[in-house]
Protein backbone atom coordinates (compact mmCIF):
# COMPACT_ATOMS: atom_id res chain seq x y z
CA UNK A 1 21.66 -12.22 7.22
CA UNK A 2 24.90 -12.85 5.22
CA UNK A 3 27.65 -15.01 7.14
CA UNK A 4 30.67 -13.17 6.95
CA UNK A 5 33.62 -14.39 4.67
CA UNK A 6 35.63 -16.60 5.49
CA UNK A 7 39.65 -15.47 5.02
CA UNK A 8 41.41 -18.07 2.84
CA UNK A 9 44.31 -19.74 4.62
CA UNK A 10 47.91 -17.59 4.59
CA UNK A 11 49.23 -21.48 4.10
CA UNK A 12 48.25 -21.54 0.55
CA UNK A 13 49.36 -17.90 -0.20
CA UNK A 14 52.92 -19.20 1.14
CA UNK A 15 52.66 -22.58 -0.81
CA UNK A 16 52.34 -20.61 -3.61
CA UNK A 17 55.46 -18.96 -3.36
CA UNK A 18 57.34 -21.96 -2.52
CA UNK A 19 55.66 -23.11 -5.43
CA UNK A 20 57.44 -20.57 -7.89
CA UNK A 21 61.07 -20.59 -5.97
CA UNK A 22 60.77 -24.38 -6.22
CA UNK A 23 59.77 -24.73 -10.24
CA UNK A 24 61.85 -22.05 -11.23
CA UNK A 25 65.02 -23.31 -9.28
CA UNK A 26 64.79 -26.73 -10.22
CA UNK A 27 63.21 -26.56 -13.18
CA UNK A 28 66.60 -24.97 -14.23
CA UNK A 29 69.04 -26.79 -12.75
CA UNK A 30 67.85 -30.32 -12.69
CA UNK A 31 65.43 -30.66 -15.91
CA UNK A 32 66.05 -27.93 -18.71
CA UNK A 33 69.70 -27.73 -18.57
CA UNK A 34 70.40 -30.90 -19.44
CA UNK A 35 67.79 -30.32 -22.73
CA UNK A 36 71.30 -28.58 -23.90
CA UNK A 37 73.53 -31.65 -23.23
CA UNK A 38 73.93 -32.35 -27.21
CA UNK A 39 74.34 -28.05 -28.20
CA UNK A 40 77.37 -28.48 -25.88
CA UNK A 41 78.34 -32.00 -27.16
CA UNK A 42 78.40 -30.57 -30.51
CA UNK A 43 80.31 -27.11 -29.90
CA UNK A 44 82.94 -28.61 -27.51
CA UNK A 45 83.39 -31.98 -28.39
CA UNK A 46 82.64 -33.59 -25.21
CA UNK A 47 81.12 -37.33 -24.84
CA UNK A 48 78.06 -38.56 -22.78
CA UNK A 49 80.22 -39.33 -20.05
CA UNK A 50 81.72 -35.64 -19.72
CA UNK A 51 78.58 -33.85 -20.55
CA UNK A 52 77.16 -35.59 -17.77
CA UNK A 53 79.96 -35.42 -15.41
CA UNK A 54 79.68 -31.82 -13.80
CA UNK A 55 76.04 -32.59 -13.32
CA UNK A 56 77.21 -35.90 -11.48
CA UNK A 57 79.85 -33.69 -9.34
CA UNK A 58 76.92 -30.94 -8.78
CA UNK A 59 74.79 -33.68 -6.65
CA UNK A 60 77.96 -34.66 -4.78
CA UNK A 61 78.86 -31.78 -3.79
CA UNK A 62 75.12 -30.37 -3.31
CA UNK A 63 74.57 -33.30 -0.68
CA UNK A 64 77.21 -31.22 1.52
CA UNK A 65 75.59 -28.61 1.48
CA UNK A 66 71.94 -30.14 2.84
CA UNK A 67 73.11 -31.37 5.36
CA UNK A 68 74.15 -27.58 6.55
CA UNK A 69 71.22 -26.34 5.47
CA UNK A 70 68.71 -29.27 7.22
CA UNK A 71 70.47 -27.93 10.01
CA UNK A 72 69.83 -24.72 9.97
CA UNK A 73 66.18 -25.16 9.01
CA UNK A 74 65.60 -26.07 12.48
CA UNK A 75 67.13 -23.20 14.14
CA UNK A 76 66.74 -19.83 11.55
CA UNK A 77 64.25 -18.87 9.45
CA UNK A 78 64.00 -19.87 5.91
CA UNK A 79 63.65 -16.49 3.99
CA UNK A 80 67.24 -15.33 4.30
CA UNK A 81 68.29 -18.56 3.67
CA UNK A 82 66.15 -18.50 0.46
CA UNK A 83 67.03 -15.17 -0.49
CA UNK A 84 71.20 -16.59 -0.88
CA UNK A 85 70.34 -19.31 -2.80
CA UNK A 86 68.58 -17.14 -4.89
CA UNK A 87 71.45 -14.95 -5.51
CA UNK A 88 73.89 -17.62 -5.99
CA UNK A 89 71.81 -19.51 -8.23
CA UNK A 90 71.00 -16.44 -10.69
CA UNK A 91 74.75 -16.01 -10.73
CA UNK A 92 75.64 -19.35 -11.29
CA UNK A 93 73.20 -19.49 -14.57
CA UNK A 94 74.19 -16.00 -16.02
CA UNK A 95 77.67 -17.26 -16.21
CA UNK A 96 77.10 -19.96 -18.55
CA UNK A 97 77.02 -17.85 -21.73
CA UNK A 98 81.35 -17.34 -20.62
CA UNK A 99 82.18 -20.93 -20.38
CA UNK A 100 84.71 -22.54 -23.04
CA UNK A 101 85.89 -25.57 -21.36
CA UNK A 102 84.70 -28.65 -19.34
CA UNK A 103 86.21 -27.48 -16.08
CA UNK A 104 84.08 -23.96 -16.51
CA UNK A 105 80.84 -26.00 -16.67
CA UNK A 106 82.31 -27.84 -13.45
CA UNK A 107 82.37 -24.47 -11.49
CA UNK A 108 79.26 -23.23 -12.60
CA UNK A 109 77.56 -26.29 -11.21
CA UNK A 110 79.17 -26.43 -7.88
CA UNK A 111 77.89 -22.96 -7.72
CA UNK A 112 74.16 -24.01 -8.96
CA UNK A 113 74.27 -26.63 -6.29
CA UNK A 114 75.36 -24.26 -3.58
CA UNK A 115 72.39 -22.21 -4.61
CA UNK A 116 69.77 -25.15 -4.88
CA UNK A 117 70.70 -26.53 -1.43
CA UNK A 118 69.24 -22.90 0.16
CA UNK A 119 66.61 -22.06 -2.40
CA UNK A 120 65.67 -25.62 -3.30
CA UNK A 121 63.92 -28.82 -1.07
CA UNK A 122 64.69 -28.46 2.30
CA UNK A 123 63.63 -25.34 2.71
CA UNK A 124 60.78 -25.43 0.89
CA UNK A 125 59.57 -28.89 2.08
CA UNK A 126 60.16 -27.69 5.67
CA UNK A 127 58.64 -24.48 5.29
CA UNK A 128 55.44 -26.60 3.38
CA UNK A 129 55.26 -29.04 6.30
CA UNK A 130 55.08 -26.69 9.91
CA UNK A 131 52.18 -24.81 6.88
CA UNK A 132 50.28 -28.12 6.86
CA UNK A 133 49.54 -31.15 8.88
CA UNK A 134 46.36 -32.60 7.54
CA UNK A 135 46.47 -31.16 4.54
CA UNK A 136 50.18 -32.41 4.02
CA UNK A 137 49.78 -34.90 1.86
CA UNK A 138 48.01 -32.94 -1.05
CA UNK A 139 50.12 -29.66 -0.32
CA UNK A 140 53.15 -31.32 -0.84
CA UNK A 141 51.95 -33.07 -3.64
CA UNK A 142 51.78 -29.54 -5.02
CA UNK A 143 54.88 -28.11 -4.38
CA UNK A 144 56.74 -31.35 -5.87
CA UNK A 145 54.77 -30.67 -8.73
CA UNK A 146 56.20 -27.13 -9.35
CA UNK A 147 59.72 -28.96 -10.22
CA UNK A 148 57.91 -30.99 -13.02
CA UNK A 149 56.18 -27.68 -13.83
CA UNK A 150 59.48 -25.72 -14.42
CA UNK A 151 60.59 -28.55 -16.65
CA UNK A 152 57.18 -28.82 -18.25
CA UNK A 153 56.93 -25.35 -19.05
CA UNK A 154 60.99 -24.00 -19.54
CA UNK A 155 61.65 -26.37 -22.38
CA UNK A 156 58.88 -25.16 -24.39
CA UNK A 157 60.51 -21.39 -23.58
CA UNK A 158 63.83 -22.52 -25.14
CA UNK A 159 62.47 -25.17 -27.71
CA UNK A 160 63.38 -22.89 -30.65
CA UNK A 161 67.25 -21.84 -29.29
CA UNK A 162 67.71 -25.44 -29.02
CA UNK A 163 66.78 -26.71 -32.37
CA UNK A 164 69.16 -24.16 -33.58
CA UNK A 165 71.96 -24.83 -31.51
CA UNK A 166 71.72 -21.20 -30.03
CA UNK A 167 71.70 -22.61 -26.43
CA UNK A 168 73.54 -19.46 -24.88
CA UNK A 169 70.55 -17.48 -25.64
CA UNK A 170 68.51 -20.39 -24.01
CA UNK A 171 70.99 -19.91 -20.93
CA UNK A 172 70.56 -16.16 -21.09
CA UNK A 173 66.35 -16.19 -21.31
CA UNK A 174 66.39 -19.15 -17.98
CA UNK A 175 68.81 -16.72 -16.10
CA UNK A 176 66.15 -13.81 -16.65
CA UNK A 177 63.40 -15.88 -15.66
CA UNK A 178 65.55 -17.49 -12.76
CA UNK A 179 65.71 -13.68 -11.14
CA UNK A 180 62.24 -13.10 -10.82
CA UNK A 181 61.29 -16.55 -9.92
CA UNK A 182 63.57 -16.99 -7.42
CA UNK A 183 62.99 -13.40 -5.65
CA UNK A 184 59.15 -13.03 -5.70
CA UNK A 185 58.56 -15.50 -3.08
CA UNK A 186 60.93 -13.91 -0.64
CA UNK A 187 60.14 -10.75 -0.77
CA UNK A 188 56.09 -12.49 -0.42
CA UNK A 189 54.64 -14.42 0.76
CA UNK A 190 56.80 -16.45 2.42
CA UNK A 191 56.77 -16.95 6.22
CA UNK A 192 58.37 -19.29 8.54
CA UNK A 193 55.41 -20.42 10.66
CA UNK A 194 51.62 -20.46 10.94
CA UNK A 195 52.27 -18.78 14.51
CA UNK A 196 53.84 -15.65 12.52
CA UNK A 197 51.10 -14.82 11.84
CA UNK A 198 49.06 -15.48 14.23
CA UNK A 199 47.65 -18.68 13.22
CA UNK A 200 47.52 -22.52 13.32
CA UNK A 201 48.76 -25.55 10.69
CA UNK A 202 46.11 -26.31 8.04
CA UNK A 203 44.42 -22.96 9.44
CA UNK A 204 42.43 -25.39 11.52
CA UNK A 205 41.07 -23.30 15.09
CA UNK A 206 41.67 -24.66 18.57
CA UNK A 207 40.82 -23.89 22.00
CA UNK A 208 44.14 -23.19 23.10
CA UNK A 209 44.44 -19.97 21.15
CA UNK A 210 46.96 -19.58 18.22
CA UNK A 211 49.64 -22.15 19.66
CA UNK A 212 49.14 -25.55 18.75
CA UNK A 213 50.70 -28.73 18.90
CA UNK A 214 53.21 -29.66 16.43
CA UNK A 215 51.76 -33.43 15.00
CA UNK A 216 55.09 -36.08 15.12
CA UNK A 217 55.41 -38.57 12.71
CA UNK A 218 55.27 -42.23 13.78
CA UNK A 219 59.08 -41.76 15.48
CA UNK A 220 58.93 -37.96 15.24
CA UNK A 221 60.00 -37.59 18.98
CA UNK A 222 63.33 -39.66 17.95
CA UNK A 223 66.72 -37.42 18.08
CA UNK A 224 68.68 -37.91 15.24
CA UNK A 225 71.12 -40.26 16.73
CA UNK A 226 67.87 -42.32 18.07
CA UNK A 227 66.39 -42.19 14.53
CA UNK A 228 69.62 -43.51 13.20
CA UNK A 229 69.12 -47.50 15.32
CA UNK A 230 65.77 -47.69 13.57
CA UNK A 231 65.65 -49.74 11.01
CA UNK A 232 63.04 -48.33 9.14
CA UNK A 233 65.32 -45.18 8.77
CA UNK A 234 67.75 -47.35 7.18
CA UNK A 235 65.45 -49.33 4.72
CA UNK A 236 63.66 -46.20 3.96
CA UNK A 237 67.29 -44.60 3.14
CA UNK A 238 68.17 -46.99 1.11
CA UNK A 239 64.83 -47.54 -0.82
CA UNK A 240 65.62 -43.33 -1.42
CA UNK A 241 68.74 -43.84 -2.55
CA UNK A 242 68.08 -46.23 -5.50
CA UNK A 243 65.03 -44.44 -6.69
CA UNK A 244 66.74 -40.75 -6.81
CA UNK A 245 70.00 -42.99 -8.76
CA UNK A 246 67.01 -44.16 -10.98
CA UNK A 247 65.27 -40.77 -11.34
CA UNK A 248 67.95 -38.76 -11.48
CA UNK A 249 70.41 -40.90 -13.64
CA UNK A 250 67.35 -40.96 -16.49
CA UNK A 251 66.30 -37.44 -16.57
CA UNK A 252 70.11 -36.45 -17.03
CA UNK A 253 70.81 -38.97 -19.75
CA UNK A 254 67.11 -38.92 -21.27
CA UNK A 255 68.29 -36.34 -23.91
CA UNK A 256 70.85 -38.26 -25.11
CA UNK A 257 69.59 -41.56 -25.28
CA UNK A 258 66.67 -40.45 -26.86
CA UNK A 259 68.50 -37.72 -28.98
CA UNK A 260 71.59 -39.18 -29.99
CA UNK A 261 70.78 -43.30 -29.93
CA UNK A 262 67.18 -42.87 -31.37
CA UNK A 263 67.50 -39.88 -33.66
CA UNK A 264 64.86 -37.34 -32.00
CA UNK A 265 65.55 -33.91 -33.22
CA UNK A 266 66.35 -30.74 -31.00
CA UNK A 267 62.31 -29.47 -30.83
CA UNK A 268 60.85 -33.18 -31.01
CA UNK A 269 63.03 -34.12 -27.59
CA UNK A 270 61.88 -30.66 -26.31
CA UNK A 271 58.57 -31.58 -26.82
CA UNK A 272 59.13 -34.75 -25.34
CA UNK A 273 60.70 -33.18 -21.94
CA UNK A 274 57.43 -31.07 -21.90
CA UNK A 275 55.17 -34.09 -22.35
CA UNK A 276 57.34 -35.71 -19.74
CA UNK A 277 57.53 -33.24 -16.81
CA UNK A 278 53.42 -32.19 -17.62
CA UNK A 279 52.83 -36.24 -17.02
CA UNK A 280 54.86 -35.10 -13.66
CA UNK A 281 52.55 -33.12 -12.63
CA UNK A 282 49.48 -35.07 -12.39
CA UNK A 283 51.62 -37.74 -10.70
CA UNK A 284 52.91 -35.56 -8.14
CA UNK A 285 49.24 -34.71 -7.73
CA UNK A 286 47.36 -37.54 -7.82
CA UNK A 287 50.07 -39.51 -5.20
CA UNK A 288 49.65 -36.54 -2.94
CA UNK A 289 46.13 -37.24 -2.96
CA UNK A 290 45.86 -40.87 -2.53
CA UNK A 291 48.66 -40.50 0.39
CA UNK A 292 46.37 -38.22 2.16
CA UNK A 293 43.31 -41.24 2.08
CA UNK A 294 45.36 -44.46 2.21
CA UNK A 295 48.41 -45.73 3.62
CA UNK A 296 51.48 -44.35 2.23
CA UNK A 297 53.74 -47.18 2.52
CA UNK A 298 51.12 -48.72 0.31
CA UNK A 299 51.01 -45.45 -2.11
CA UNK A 300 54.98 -45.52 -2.39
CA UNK A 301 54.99 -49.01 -3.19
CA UNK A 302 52.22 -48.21 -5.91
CA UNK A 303 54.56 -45.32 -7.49
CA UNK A 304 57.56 -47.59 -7.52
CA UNK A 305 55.82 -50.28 -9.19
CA UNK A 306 54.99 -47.38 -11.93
CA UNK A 307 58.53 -46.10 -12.43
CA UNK A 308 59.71 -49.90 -12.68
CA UNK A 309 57.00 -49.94 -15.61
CA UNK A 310 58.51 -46.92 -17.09
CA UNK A 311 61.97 -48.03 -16.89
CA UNK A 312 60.54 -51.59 -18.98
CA UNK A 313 58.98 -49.02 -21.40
CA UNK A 314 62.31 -47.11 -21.63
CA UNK A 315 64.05 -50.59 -22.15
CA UNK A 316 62.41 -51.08 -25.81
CA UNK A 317 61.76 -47.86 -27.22
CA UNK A 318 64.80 -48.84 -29.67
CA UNK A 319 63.50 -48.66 -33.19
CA UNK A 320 59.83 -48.78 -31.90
CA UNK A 321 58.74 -45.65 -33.26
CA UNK A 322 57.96 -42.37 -31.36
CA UNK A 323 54.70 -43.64 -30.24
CA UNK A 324 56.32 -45.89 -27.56
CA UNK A 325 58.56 -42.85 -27.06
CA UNK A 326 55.89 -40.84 -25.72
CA UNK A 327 54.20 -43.77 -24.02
CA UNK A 328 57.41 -44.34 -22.00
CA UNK A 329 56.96 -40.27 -21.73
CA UNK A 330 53.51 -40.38 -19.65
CA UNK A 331 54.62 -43.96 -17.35
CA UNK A 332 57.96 -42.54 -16.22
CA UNK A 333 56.94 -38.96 -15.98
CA UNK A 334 53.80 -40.11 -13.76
CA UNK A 335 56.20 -43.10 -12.03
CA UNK A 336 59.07 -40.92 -11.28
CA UNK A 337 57.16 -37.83 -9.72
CA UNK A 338 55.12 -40.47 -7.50
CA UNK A 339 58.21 -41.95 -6.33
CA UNK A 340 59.61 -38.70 -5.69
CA UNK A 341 56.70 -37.19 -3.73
CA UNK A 342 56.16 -40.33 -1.73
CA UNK A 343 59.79 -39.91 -0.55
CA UNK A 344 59.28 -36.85 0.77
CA UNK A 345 55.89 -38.35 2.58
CA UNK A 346 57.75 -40.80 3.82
CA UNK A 347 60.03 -39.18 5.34
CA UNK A 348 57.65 -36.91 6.93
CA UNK A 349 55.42 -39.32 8.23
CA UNK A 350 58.14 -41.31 10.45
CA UNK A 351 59.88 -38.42 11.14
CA UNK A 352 58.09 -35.51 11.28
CA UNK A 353 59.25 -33.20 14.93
CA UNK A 354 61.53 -30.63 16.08
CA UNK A 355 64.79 -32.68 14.42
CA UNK A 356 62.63 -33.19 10.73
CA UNK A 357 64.95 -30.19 9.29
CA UNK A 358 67.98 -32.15 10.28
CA UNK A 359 66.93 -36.01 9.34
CA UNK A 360 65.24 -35.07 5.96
CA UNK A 361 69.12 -33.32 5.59
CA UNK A 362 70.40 -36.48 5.96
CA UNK A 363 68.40 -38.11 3.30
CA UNK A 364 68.42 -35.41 1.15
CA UNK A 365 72.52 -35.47 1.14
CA UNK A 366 72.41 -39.34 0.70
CA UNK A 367 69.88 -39.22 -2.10
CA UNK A 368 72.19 -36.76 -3.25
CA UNK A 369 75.44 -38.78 -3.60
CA UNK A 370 72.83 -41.83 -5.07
CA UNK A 371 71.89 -38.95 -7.76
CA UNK A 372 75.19 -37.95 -8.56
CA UNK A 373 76.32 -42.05 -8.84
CA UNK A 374 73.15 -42.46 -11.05
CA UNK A 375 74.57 -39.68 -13.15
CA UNK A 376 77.97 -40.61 -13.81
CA UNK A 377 77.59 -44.63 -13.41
CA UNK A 378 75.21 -44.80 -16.52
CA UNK A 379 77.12 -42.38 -18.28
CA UNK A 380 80.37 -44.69 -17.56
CA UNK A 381 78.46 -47.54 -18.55
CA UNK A 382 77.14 -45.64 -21.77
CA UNK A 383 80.33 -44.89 -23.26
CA UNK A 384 82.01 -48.58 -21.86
CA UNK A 385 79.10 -50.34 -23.56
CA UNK A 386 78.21 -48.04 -26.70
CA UNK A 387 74.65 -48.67 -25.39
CA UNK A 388 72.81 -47.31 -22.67
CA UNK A 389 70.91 -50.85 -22.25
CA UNK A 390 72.92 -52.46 -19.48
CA UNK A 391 72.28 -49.61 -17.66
CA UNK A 392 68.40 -49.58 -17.82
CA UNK A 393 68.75 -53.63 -16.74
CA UNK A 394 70.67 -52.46 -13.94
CA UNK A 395 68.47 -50.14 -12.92
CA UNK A 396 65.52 -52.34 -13.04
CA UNK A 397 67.08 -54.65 -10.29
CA UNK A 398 67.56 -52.06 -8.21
CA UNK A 399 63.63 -50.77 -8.08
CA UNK A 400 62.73 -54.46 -7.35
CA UNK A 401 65.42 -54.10 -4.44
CA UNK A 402 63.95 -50.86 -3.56
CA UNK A 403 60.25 -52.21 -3.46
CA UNK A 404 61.49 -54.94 -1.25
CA UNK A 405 62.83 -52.11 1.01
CA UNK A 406 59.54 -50.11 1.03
CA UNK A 407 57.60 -53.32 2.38
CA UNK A 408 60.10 -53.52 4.46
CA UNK A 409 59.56 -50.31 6.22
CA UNK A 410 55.55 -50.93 6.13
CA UNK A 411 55.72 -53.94 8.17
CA UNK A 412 58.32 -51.90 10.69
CA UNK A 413 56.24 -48.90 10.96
CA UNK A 414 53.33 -50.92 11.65
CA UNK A 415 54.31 -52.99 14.24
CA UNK A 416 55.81 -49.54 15.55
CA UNK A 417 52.82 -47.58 15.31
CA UNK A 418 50.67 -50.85 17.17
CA UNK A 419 53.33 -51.01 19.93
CA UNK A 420 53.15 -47.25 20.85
CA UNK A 421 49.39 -48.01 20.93
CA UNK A 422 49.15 -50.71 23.61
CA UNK A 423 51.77 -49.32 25.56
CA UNK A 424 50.70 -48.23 29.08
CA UNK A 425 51.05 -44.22 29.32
């Protein structure tokens, strides 16, 4: 006698849809746009510093905006939520083609920020984690890689525009792709909770029926204001803070060191950004997995390390031929998606509970401001210095700093976790 099948897990149906919102939206904003940085240098005359500079003000203002939108993760359901941002974002991209001045580019990315801070993280990391519990580690390994995928994959779309310099019909193709990618997942398969419908995290059975514990993180029951006298919160926000300065601050200035100081042409960078953001993905991945079977204070510590390598890579590329190019392409595309993944894990895992939405808020807005500082501080230092060398030094102290933080916030949550342990109940 046949067993009957067994229904695959609504989870993954909605992971997938994250999935898309999440690749499309900030594959856009965050790592193809600035693949045009040198059309608009070119056309309008602006430097590395002002090219740079409304991305800079688009993180500022973006970390705002989380915070109200960590907020009301806890308290309304995502879709709607999801279905602004996707509206605002679409709008904010279609509106390129107009622009003329530096100011115009401004606007449009206080409006793409407005849009990513509904349609972007948050939602989708909060919506991944009441999905999954055991299974969190690899499933939001997953989503973090659909970011990487959107800039793996978009690049390649526009390679051609951008070698000739037509980057407004680049703008026009990632606004068309932007509507359906952003929409889809709204209108399916996206749901708030396992419980709507009518099931449990990780699709896991229990005896109790179809409610089921929500699983804290190691101070999970902590308020926010609680959470705030820990001081793993604070080593772990500051350890966050560097490495999205790092990240963020290299992606956005990665086409014009590379372009500009080293000579790659328009479709040899593209190819480049698609080697970089497909070396993404499998880090994304691969840390997901290894967080899910081994400590991951000791897995974030591991994906530091590897952007810290990347960033030495990125140090001596200069007039060491394309090879060490693309080497510096796989470390820091595989070092920079582990570091950004394990954030997230992080976060999760001290502070997963009924005020997550409203903590990972927090750090998302802070990470935020680091982002935009990354952004304009090596751009500063770029056109102060004629080089973007200093810069890359600088940076490289502050991963060592935010290693030290990271072991930091091991030894904490360990003595945490064996104190909660031995306590009486």
């Amino acid at each position: 006698m046949n067993k009957p099948a067994v229904p695959i897990f609504y989870g993954w149906s909605v992971l997938g849809g994250v999935f898309l919102m999440y690749a499309v939206s900030n594959g856009i904003a965050n790592f193809t746009l600035p693949l045009l940085y040198p059309n608009l240098m070119d056309e309008f005359g602006w430097d590395q510093a002002e090219v740079t500079r409304p991305a800079a003000i688009k993180f500022l203002f973006a970390s705002l905006y989380n915070l109200t939108v960590g907020y009301l993760m806890d308290r309304y359901p995502p879709r709607p939520i999801m279905a602004a941002g996707a509206l605002i974002m679409s709008l904010g991209v279609s509106v390129m083609i107009f622009m003329t001045e530096l100011w115009h580019f401004t606007a449009i990315y206080l409006l793409l920020a407005f849009g990513m801070s509904m349609c972007g993280l948050i939602p989708c990391m909060v919506t991944v984690s009441r999905w999954f519990e055991k299974y969190r580690g690899r499933a939001v390994g997953v989503l973090l890689m659909a970011s990487s995928f959107g800039g793996a994959v978009l690049p390649l779309i526009i390679k051609g525009h951008v070698a000739d310099g037509a980057w407004r019909t680049a703008v026009l193709i990632l606004a068309g792709i932007g509507v359906v990618g952003m929409f889809l997942p709204v209108l399916w398969p996206v749901r708030a909770r396992p419980s709507d419908k009518g099931l449990t995290p990780d699709g896991i059975p229990n005896d109790g029926g179809t409610e089921q514990k929500v699983q804290l993180g190691i101070a999970g029951g902590a308020s926010v204001a609680e959470a705030a006298r820990l001081p793993m919160f604070w080593l772990l926000l500051l350890a966050t803070g560097i490495l999205w300065f790092c990240i963020t601050g290299v992606i956005q200035h990665q086409a014009l060191y590379l372009g500009r100081d080293q000579g790659l042409d328009g479709g040899t960078l593209a190819g480049m950004f698609s080697l970089f953001f497909w070396c993404s993905i499998f880090g994304k991945f691969i840390f997901g997995y290894l967080s899910d079977h081994f400590a991951k204070s000791n897995i974030m510590l591991l994906a530091v390390l590897n952007l810290a390598f990347g960033l030495l890579i990125l140090r001596f590329v200069d007039g060491a031929g394309r090879e060490m190019i693309y080497l510096y392409a796989v470390v820091y595309g595989i070092g920079f998606s582990g570091a950004f993944t394990m954030i997230q894990l992080m976060i999760a895992e001290l502070f997963a509970g009924p005020t997550y939405g409203s903590i990972l808020g927090i750090y998302v807005a802070v990470d935020t401001i680091a982002a935009a500082a990354g952004i304009a501080v090596l751009g500063e230092i770029r056109v102060a210095a004629d080089s973007y060398i200093p810069a890359i030094d600088t940076m490289l102290v502050m991963v060592f700093v935010a290693a030290c933080c990271v072991i930091g916030v091991k030894r904490i949550s360990s003595r945490w976790v064996q104190q909660v342990s031995t306590s009486p109940a």
